[in-house]
N, C-alpha and C. Protein backbone atom coordinates (compact mmCIF):
# COMPACT_ATOMS: atom_id res chain seq x y z
N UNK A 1 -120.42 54.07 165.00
CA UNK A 1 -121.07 53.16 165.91
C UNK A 1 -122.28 53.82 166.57
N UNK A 2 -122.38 54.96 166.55
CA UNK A 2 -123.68 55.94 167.50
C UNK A 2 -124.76 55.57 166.79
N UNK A 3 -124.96 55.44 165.51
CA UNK A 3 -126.39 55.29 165.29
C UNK A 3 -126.84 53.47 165.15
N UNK A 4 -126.06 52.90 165.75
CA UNK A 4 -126.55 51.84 166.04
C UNK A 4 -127.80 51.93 167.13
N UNK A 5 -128.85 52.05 167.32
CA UNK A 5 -129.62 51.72 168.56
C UNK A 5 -130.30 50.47 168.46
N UNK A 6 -131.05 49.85 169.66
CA UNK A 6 -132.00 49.24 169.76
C UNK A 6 -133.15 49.71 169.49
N UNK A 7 -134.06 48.76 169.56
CA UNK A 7 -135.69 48.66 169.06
C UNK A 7 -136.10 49.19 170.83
N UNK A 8 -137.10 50.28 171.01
CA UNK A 8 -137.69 50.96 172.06
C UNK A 8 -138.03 50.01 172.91
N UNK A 9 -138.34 48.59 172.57
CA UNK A 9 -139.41 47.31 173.59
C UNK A 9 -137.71 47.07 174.78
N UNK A 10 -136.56 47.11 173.99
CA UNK A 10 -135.80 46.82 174.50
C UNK A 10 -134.70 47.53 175.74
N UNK A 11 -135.29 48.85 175.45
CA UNK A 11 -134.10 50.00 176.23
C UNK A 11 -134.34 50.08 177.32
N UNK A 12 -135.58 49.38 178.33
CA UNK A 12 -135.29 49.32 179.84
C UNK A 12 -135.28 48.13 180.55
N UNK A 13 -134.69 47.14 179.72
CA UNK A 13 -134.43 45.86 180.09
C UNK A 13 -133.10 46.03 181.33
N UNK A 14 -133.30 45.22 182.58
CA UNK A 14 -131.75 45.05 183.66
C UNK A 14 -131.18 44.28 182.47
N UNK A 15 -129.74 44.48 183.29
CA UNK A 15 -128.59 43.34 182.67
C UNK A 15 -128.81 42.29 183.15
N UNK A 16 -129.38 41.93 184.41
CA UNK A 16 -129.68 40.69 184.65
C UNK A 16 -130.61 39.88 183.69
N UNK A 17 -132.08 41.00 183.16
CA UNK A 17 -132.96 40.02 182.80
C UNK A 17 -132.14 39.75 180.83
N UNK A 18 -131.27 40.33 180.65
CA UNK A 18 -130.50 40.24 178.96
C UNK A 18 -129.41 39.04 179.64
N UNK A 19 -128.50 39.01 180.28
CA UNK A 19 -128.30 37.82 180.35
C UNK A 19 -128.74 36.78 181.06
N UNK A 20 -129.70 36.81 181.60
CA UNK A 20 -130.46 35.62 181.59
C UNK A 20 -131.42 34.94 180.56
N UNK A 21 -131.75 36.22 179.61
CA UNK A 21 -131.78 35.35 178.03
C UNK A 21 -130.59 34.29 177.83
N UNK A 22 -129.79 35.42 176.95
CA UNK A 22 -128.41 34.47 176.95
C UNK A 22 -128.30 33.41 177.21
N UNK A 23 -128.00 33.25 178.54
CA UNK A 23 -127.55 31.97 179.61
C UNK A 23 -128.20 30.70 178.79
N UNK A 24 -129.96 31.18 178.97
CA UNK A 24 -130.91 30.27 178.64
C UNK A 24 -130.58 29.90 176.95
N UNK A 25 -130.53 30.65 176.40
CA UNK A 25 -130.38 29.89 175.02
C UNK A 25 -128.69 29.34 174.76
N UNK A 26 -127.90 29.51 175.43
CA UNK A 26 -126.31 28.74 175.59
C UNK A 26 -127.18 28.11 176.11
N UNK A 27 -127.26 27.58 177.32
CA UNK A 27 -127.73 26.55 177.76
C UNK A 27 -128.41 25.26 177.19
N UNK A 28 -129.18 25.05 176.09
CA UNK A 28 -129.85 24.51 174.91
C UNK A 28 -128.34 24.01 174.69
N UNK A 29 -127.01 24.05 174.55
CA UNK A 29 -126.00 23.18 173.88
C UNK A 29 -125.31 22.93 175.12
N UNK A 30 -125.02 21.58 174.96
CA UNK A 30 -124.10 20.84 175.58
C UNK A 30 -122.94 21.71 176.30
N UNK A 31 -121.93 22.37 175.28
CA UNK A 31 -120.85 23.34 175.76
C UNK A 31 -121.05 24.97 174.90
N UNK A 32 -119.62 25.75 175.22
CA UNK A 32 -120.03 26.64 174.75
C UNK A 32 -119.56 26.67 172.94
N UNK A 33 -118.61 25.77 173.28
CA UNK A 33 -118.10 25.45 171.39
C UNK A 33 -119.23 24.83 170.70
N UNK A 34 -120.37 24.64 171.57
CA UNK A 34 -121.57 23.14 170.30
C UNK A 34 -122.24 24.32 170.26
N UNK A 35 -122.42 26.09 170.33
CA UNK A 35 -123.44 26.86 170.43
C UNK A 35 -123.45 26.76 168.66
N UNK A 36 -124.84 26.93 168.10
CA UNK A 36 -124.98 27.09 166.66
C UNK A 36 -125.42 28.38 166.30
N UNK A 37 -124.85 28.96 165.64
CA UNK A 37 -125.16 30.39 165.33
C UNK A 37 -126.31 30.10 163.88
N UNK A 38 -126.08 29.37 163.62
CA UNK A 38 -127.55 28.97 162.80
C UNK A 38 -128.71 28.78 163.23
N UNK A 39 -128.87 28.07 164.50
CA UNK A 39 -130.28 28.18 165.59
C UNK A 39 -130.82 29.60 165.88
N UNK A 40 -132.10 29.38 165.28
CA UNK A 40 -132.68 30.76 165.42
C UNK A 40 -133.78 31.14 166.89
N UNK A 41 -132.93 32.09 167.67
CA UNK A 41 -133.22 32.19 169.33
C UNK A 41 -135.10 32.27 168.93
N UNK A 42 -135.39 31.85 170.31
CA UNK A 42 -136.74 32.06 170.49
C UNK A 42 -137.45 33.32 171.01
N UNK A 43 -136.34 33.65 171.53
CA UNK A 43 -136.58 34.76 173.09
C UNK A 43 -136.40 36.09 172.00
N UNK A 44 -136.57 37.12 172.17
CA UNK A 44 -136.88 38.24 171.45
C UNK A 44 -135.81 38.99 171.81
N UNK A 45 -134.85 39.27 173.31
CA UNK A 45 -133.73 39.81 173.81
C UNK A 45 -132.86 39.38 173.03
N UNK A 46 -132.45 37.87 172.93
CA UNK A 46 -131.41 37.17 172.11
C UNK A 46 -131.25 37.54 170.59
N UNK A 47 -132.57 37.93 170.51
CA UNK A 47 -132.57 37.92 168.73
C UNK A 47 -132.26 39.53 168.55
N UNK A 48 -132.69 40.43 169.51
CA UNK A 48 -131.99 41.90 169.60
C UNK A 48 -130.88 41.95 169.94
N UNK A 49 -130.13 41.06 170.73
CA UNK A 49 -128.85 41.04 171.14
C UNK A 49 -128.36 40.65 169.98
N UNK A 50 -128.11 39.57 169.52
CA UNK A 50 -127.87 38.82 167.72
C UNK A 50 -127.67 40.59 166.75
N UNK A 51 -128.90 40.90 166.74
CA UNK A 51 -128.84 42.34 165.71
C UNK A 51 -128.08 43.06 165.63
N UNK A 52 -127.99 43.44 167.47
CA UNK A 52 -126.92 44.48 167.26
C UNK A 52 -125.52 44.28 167.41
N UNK A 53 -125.46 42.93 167.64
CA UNK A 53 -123.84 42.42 167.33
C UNK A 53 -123.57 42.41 165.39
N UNK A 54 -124.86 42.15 165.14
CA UNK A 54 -124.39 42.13 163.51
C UNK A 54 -124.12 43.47 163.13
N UNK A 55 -125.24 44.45 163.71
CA UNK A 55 -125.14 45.94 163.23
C UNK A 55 -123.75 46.50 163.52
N UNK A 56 -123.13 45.75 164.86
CA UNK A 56 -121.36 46.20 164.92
C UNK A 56 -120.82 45.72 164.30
N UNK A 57 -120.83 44.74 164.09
CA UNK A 57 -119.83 44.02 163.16
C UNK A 57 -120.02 44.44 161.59
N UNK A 58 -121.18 44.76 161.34
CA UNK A 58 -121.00 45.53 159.51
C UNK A 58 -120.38 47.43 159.63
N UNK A 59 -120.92 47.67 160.70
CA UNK A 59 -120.13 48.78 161.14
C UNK A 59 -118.88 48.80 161.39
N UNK A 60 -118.36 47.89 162.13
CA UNK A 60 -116.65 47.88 162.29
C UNK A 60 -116.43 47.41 160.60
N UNK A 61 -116.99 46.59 159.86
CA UNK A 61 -116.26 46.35 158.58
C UNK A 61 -116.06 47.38 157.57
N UNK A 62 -117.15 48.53 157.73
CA UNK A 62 -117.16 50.00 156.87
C UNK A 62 -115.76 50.73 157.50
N UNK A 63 -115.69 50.80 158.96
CA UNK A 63 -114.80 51.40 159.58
C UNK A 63 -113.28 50.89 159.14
N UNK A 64 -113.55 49.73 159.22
CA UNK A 64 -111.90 48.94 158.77
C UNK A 64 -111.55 49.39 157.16
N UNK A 65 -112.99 49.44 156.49
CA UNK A 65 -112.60 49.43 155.07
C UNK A 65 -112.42 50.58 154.18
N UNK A 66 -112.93 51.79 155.27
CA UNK A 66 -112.46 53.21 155.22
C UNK A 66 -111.09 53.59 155.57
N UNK A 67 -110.66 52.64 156.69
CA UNK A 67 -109.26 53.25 156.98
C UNK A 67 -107.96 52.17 156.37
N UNK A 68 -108.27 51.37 155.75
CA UNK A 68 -107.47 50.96 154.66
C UNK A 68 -106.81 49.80 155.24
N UNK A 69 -106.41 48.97 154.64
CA UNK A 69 -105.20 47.59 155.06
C UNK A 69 -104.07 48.21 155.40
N UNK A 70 -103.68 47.71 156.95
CA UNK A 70 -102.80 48.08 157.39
C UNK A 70 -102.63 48.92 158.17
N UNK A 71 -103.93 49.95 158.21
CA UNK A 71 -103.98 50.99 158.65
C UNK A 71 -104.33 50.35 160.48
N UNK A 72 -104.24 51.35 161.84
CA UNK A 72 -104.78 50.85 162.78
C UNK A 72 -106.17 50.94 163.27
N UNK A 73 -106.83 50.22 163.97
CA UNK A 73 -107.97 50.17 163.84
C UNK A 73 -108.43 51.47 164.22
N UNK A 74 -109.72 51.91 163.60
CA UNK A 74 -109.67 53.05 164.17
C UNK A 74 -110.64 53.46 165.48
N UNK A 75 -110.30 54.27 166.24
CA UNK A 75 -109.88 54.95 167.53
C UNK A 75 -111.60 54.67 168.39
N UNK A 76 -112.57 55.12 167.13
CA UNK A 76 -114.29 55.10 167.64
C UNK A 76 -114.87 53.85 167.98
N UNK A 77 -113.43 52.95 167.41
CA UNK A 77 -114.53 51.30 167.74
C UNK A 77 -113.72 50.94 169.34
N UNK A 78 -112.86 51.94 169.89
CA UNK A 78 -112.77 51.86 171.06
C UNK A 78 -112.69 52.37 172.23
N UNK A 79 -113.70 53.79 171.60
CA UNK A 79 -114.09 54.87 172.54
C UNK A 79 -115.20 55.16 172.62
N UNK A 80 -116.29 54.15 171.72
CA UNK A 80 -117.36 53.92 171.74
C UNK A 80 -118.41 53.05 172.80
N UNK A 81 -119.19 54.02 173.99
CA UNK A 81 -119.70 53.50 175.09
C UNK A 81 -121.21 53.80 175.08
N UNK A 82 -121.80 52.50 174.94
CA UNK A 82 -123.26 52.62 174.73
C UNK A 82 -123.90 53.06 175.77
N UNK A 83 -124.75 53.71 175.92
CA UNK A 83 -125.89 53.81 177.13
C UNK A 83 -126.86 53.24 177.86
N UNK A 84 -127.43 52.58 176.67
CA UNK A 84 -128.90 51.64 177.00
C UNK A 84 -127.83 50.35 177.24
N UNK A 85 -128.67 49.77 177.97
CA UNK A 85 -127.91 48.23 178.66
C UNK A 85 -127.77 47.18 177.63
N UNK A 86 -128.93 47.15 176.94
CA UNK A 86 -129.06 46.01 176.23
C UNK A 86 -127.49 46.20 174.92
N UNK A 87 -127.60 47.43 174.87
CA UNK A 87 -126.20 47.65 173.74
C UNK A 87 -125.16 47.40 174.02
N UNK A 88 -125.22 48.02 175.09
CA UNK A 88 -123.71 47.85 176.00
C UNK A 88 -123.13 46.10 175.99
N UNK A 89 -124.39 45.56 176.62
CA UNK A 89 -123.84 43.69 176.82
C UNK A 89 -124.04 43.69 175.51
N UNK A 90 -124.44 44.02 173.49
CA UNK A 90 -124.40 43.57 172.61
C UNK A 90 -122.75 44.07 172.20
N UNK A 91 -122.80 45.57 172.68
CA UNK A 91 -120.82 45.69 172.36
C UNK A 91 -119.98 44.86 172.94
N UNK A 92 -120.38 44.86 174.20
CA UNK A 92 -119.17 44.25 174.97
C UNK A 92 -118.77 42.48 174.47
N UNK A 93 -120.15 42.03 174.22
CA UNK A 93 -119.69 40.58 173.44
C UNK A 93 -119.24 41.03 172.08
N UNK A 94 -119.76 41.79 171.31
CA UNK A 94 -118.69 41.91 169.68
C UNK A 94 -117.08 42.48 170.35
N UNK A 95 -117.17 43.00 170.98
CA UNK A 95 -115.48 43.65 170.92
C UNK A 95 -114.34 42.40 171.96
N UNK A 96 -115.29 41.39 172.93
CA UNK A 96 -114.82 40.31 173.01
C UNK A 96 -113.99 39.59 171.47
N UNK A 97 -115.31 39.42 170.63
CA UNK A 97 -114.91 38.39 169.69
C UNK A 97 -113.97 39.38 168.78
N UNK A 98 -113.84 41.05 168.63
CA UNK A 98 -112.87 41.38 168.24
C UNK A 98 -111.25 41.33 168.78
N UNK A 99 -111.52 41.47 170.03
CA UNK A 99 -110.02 40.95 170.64
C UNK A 99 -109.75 39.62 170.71
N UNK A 100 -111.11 38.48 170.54
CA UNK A 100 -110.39 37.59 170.01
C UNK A 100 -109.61 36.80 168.93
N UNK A 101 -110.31 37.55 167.83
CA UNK A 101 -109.90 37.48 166.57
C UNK A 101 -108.43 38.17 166.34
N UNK A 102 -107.77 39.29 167.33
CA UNK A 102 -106.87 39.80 167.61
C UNK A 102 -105.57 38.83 167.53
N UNK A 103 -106.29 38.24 168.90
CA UNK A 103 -105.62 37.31 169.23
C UNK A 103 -104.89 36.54 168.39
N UNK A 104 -105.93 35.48 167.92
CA UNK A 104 -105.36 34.67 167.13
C UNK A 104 -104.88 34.95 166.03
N UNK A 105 -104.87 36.22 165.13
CA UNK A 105 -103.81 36.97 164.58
C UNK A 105 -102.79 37.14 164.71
N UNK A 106 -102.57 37.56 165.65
CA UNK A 106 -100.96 37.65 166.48
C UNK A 106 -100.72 36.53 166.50
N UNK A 107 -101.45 35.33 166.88
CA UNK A 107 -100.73 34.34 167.07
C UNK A 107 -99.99 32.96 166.34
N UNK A 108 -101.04 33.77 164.90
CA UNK A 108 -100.66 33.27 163.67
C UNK A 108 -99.22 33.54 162.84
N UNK A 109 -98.84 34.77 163.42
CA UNK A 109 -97.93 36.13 162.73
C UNK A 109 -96.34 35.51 162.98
């Protein structure tokens, strides 16, 4: 997960002004279930935020697919703490949607 970084325009952004991207482009849908992940953001934060949720998520899939089916997840996708802000709010929403996907695993089981 370490060599994930952001693009330099982005590393002294507040957390306020990254989610107040956000907000603004949720906001564009009705609720948070009508959000379209096919709508392509306007705002340049959103579309860096977008990146580096993808860059975790193909990273956690190398990680999963190194340590085998069945195996437990392994240890770096949850001792892994970004520095720059903008990463941090891009982890903290992927490892949301990984504990939610958790979830509903278990709850399938």
């Amino acid at each position: 997960m370490k060599s994930i970084k952001t693009s330099p325009e982005f590393m002294n952004l507040s957390e306020d002004e990254i989610v107040k991207a956000l907000d603004d482009f949720e906001n564009q849908f009705e609720t948070e279930d009508d959000v379209d992940s096919e709508v392509e953001p306007d705002d340049p934060i959103v579309k860096e935020v977008a990146r580096l949720i993808n860059e975790y998520t193909n990273r956690f899939d190398e990680l999963i697919a190194e340590a085998g089916e069945g195996d437990d997840l392994p240890e770096e996708i949850f001792e892994y703490e970004p520095e720059i802000i903008i990463e941090r709010v891009a982890y903290e929403i992927f490892m949301d949607a990984v504990h939610d996907s958790m979830q509903d695993a278990d709850d399938y089981e």
